[in-house]
PDB file of N, CA and C in Angstrom:
ATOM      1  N   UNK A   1      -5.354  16.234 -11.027  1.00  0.00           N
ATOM      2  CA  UNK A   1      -4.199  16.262 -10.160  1.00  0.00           C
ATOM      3  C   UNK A   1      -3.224  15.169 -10.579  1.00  0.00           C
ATOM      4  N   UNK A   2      -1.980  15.527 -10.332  1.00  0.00           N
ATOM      5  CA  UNK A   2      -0.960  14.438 -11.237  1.00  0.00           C
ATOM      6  C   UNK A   2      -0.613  13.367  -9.987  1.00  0.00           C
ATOM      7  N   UNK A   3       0.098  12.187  -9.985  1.00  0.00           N
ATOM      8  CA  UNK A   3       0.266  11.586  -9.363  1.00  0.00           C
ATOM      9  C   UNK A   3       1.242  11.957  -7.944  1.00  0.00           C
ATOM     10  N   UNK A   4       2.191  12.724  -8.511  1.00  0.00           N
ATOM     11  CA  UNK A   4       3.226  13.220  -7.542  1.00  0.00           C
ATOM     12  C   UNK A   4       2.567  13.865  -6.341  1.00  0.00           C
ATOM     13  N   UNK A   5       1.020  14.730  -7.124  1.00  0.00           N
ATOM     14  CA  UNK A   5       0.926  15.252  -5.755  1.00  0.00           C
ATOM     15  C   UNK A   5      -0.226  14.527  -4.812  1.00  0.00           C
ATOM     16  N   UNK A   6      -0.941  13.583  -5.299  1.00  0.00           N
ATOM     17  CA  UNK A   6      -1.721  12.585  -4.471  1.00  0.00           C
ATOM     18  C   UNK A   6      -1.010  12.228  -3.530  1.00  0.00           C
ATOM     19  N   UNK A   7       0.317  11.697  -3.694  1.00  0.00           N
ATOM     20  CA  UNK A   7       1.290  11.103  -3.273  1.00  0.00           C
ATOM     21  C   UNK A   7       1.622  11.976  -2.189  1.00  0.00           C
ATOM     22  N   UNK A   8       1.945  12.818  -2.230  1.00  0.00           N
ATOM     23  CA  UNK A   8       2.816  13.905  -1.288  1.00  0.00           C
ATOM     24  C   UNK A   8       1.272  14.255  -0.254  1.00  0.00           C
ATOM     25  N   UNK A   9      -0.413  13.941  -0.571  1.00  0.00           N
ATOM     26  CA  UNK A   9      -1.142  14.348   0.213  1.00  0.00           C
ATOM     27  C   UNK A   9      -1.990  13.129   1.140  1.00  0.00           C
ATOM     28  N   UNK A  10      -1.700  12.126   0.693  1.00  0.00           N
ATOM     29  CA  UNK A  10      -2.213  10.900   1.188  1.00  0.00           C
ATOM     30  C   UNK A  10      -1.048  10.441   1.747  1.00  0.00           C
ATOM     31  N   UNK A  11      -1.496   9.805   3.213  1.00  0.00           N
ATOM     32  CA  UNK A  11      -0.884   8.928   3.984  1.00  0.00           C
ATOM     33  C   UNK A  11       0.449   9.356   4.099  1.00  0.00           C
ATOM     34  N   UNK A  12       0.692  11.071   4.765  1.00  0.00           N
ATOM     35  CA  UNK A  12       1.705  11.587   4.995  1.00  0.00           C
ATOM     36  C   UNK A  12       2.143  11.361   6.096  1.00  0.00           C
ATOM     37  N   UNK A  13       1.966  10.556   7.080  1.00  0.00           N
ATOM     38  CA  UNK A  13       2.019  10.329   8.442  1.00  0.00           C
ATOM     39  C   UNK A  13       2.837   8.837   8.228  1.00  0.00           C
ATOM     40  N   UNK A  14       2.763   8.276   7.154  1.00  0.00           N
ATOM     41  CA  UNK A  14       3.225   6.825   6.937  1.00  0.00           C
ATOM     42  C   UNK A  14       4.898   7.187   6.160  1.00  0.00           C
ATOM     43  N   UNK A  15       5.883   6.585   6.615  1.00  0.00           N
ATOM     44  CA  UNK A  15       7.038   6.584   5.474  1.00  0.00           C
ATOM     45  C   UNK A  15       6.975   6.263   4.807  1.00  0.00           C
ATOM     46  N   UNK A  16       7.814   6.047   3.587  1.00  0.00           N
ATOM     47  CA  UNK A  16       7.618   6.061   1.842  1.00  0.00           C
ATOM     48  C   UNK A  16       7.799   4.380   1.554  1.00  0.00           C
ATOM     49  N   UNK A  17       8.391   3.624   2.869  1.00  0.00           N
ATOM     50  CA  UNK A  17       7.797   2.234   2.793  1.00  0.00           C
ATOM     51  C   UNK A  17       7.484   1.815   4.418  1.00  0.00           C
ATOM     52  N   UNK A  18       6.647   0.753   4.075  1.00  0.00           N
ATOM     53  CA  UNK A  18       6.013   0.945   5.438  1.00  0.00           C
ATOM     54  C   UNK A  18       5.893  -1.010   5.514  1.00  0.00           C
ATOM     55  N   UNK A  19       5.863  -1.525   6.752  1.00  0.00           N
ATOM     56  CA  UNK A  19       5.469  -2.788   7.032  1.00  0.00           C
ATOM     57  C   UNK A  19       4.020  -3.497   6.696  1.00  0.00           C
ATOM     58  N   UNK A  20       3.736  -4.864   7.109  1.00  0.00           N
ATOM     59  CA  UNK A  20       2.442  -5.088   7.148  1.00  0.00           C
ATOM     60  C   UNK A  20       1.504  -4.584   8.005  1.00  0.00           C
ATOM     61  N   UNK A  21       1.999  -4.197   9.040  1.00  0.00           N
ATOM     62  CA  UNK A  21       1.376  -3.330  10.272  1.00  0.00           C
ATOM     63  C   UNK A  21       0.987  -2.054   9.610  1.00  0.00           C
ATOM     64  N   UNK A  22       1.574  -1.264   9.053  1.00  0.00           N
ATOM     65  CA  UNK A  22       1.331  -0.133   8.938  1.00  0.00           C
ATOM     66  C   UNK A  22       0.645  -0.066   7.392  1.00  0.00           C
ATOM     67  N   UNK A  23       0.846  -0.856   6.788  1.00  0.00           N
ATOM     68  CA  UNK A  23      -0.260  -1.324   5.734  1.00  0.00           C
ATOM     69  C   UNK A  23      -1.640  -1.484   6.122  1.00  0.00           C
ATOM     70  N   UNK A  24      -1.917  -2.279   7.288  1.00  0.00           N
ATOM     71  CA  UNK A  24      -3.554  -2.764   7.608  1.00  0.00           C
ATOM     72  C   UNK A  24      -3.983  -1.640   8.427  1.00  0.00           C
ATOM     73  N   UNK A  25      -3.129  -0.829   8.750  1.00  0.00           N
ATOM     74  CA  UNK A  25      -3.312   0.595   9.336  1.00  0.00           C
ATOM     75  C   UNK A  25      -4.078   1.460   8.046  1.00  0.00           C
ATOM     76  N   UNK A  26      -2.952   1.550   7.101  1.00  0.00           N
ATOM     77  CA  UNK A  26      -3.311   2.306   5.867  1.00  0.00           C
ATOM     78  C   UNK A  26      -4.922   1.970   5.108  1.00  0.00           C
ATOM     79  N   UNK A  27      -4.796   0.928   4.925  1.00  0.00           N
ATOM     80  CA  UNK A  27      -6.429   0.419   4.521  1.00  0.00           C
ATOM     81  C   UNK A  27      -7.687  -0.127   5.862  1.00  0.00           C
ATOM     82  N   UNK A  28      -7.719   0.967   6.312  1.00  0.00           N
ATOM     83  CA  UNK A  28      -8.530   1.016   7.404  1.00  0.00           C
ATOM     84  C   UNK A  28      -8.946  -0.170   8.602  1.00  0.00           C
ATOM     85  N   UNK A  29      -7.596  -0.712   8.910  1.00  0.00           N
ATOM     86  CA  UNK A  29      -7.590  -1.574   9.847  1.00  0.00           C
ATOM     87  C   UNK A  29      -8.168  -2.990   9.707  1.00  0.00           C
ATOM     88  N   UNK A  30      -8.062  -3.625   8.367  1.00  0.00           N
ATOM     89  CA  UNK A  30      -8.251  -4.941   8.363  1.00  0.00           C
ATOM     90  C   UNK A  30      -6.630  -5.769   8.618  1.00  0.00           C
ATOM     91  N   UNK A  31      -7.215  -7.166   9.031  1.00  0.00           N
ATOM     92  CA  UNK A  31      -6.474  -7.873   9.931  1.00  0.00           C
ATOM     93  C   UNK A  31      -5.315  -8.271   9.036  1.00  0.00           C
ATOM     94  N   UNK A  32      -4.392  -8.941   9.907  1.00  0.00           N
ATOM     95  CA  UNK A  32      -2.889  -9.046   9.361  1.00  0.00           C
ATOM     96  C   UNK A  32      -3.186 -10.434   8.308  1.00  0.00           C
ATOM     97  N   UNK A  33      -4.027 -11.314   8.448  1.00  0.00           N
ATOM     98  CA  UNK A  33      -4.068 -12.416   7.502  1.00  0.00           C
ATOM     99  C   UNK A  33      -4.368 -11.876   5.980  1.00  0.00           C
ATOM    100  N   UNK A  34      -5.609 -10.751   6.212  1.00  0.00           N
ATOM    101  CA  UNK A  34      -6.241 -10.320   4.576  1.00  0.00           C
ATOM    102  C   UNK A  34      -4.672  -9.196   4.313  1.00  0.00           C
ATOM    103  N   UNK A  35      -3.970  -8.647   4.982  1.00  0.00           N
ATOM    104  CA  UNK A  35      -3.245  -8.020   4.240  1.00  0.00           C
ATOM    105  C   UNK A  35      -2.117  -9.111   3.675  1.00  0.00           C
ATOM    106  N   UNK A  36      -1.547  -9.968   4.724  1.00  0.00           N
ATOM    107  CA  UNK A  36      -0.912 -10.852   4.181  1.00  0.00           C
ATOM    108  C   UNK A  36      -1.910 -11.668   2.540  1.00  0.00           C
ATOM    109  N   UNK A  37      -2.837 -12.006   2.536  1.00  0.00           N
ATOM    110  CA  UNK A  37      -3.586 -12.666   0.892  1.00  0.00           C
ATOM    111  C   UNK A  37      -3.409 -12.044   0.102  1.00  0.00           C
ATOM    112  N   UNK A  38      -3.635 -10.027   0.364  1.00  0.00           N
ATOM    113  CA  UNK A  38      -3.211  -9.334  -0.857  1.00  0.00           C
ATOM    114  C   UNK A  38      -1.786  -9.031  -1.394  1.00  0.00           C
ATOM    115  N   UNK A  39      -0.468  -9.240  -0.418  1.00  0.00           N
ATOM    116  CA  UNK A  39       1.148  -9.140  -0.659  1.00  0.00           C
ATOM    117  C   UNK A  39       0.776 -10.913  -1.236  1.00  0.00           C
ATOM    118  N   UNK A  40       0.861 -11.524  -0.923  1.00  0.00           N
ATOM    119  CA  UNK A  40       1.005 -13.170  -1.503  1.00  0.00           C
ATOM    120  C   UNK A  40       0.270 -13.147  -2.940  1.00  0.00           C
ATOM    121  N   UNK A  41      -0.798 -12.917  -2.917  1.00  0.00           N
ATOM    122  CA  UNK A  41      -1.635 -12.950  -4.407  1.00  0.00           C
ATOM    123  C   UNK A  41      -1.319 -11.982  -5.325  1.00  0.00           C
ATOM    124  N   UNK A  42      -0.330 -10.896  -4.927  1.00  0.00           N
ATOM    125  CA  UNK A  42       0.078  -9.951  -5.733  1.00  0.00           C
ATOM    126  C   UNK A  42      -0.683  -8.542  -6.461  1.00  0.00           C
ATOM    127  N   UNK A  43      -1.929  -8.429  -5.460  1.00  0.00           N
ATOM    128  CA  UNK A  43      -2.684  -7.303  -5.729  1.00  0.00           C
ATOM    129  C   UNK A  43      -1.905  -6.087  -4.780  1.00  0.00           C
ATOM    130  N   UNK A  44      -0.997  -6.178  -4.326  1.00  0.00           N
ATOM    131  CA  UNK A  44      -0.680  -5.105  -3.602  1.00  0.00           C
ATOM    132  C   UNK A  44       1.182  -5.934  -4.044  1.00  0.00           C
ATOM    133  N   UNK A  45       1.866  -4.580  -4.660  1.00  0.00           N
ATOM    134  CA  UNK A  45       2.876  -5.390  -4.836  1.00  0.00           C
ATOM    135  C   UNK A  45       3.783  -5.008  -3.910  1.00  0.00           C
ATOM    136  N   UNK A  46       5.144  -5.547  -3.198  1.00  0.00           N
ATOM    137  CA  UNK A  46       5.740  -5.685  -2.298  1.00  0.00           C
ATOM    138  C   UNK A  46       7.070  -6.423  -2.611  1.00  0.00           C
ATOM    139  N   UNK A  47       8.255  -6.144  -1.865  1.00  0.00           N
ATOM    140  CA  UNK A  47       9.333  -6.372  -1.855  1.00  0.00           C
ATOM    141  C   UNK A  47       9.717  -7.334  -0.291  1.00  0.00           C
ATOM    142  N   UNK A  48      10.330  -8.432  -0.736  1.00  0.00           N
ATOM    143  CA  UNK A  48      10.125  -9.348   0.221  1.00  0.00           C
ATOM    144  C   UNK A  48      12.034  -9.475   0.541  1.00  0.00           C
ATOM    145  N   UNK A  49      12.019  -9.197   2.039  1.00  0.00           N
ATOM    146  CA  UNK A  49      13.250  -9.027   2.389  1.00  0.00           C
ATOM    147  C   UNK A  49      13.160  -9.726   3.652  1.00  0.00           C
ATOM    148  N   UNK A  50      14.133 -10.801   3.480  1.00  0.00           N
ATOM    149  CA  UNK A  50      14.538 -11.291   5.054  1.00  0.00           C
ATOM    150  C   UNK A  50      13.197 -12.359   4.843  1.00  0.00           C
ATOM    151  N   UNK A  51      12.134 -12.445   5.944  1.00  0.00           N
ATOM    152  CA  UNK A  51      11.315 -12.515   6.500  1.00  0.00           C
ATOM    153  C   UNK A  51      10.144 -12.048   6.291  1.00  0.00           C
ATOM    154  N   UNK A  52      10.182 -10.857   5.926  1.00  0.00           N
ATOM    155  CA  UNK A  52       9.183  -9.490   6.153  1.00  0.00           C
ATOM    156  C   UNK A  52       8.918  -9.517   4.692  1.00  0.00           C
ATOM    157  N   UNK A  53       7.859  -8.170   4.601  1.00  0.00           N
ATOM    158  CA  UNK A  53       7.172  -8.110   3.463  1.00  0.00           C
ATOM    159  C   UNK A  53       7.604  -6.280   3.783  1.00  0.00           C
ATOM    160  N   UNK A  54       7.897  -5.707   2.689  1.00  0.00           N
ATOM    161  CA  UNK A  54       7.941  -4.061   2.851  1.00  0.00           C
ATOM    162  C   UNK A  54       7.661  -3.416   1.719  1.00  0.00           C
ATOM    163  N   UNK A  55       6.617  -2.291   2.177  1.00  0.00           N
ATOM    164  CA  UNK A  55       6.219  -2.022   1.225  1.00  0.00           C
ATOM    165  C   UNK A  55       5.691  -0.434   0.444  1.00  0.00           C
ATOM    166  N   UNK A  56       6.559  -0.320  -0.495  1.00  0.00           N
ATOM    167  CA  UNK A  56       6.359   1.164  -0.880  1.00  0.00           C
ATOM    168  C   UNK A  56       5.141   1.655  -1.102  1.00  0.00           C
ATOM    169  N   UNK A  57       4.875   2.888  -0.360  1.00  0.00           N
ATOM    170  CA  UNK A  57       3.568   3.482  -0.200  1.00  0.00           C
ATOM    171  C   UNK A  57       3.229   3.565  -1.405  1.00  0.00           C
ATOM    172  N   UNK A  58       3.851   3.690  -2.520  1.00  0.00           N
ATOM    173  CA  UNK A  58       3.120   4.216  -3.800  1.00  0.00           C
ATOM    174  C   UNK A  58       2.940   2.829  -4.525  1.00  0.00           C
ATOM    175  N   UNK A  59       2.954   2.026  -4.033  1.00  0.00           N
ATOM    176  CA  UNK A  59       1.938   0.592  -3.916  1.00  0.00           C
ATOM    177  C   UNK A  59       0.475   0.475  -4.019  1.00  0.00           C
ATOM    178  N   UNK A  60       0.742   0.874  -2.878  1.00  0.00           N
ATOM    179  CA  UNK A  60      -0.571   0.712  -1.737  1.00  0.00           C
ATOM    180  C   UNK A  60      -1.500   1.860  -2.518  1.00  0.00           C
ATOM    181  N   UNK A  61      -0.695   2.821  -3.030  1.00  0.00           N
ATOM    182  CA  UNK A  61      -1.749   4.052  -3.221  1.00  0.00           C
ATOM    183  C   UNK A  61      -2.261   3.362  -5.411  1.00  0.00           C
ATOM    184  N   UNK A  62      -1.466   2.853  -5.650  1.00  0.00           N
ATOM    185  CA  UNK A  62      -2.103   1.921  -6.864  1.00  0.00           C
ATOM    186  C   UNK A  62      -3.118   0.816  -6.650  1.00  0.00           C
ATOM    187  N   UNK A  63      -2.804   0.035  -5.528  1.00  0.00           N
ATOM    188  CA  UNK A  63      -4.004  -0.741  -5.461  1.00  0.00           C
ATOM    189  C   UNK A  63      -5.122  -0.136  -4.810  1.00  0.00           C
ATOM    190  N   UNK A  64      -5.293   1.393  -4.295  1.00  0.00           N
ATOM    191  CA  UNK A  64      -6.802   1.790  -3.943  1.00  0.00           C
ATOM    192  C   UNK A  64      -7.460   2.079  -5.079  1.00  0.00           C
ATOM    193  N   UNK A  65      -5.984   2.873  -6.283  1.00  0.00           N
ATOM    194  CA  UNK A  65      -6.715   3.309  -7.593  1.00  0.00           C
ATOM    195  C   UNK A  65      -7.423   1.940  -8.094  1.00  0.00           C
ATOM    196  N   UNK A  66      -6.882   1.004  -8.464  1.00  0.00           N
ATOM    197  CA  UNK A  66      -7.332  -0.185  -9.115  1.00  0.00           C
ATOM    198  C   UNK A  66      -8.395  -0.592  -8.531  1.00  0.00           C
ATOM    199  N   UNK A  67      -8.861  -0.513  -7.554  1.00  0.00           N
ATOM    200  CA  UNK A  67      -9.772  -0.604  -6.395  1.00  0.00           C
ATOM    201  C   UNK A  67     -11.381  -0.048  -6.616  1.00  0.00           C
ATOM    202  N   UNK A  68     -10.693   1.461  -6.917  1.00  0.00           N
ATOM    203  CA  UNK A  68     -11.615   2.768  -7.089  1.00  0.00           C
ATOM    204  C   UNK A  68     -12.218   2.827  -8.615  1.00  0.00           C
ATOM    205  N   UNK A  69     -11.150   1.983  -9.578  1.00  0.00           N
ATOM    206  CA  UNK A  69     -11.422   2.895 -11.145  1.00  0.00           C
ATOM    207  C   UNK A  69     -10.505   3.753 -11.516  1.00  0.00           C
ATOM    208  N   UNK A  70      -9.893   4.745 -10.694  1.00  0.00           N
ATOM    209  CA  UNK A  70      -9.782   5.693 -10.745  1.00  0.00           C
ATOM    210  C   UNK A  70      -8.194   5.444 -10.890  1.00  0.00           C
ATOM    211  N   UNK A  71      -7.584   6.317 -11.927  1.00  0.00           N
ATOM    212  CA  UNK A  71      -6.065   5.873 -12.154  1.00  0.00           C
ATOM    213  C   UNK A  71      -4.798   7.327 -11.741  1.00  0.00           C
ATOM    214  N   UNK A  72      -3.957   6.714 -10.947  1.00  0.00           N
ATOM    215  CA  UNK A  72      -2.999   8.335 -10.484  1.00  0.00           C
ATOM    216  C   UNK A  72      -2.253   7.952 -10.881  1.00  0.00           C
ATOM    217  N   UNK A  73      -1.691   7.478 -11.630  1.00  0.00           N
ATOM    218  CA  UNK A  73      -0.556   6.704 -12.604  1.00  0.00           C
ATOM    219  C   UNK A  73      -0.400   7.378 -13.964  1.00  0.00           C
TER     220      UNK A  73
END
């Protein structure tokens, strides 16, 4: 399966960028500090605006691959 359509079938309920909230949502509800270590340490990459951290789903869906082994890239 190519990447486009992982994309279009995972985490369709989330917009195409999403907060830290809806990040620790996305990776099964760990707390706002460990999602904040992975945007700061740069395993989850992110665009830092204002204040906030925001962050494109097709991020998030690279660091499960890197995670897994498994590459949708």
């Amino acid at each position: 399966m190519k990447e486009t359509e992982y994309y279009k079938m995972l985490f369709k309920e989330y917009p195409d960028v999403v907060d830290v909230r809806q990040l620790c949502q996305m990776l099964g509800g760990i707390g706002v500090k460990t999602a904040y270590r992975l945007l700061k340490s740069g395993k989850i990459k992110s665009l830092c605006i204002g204040k906030g951290y925001k962050i494109p789903k097709i991020f998030v869906l690279e660091y499960l691959a890197s995670t897994s082994g498994k590459s949708y890239a």
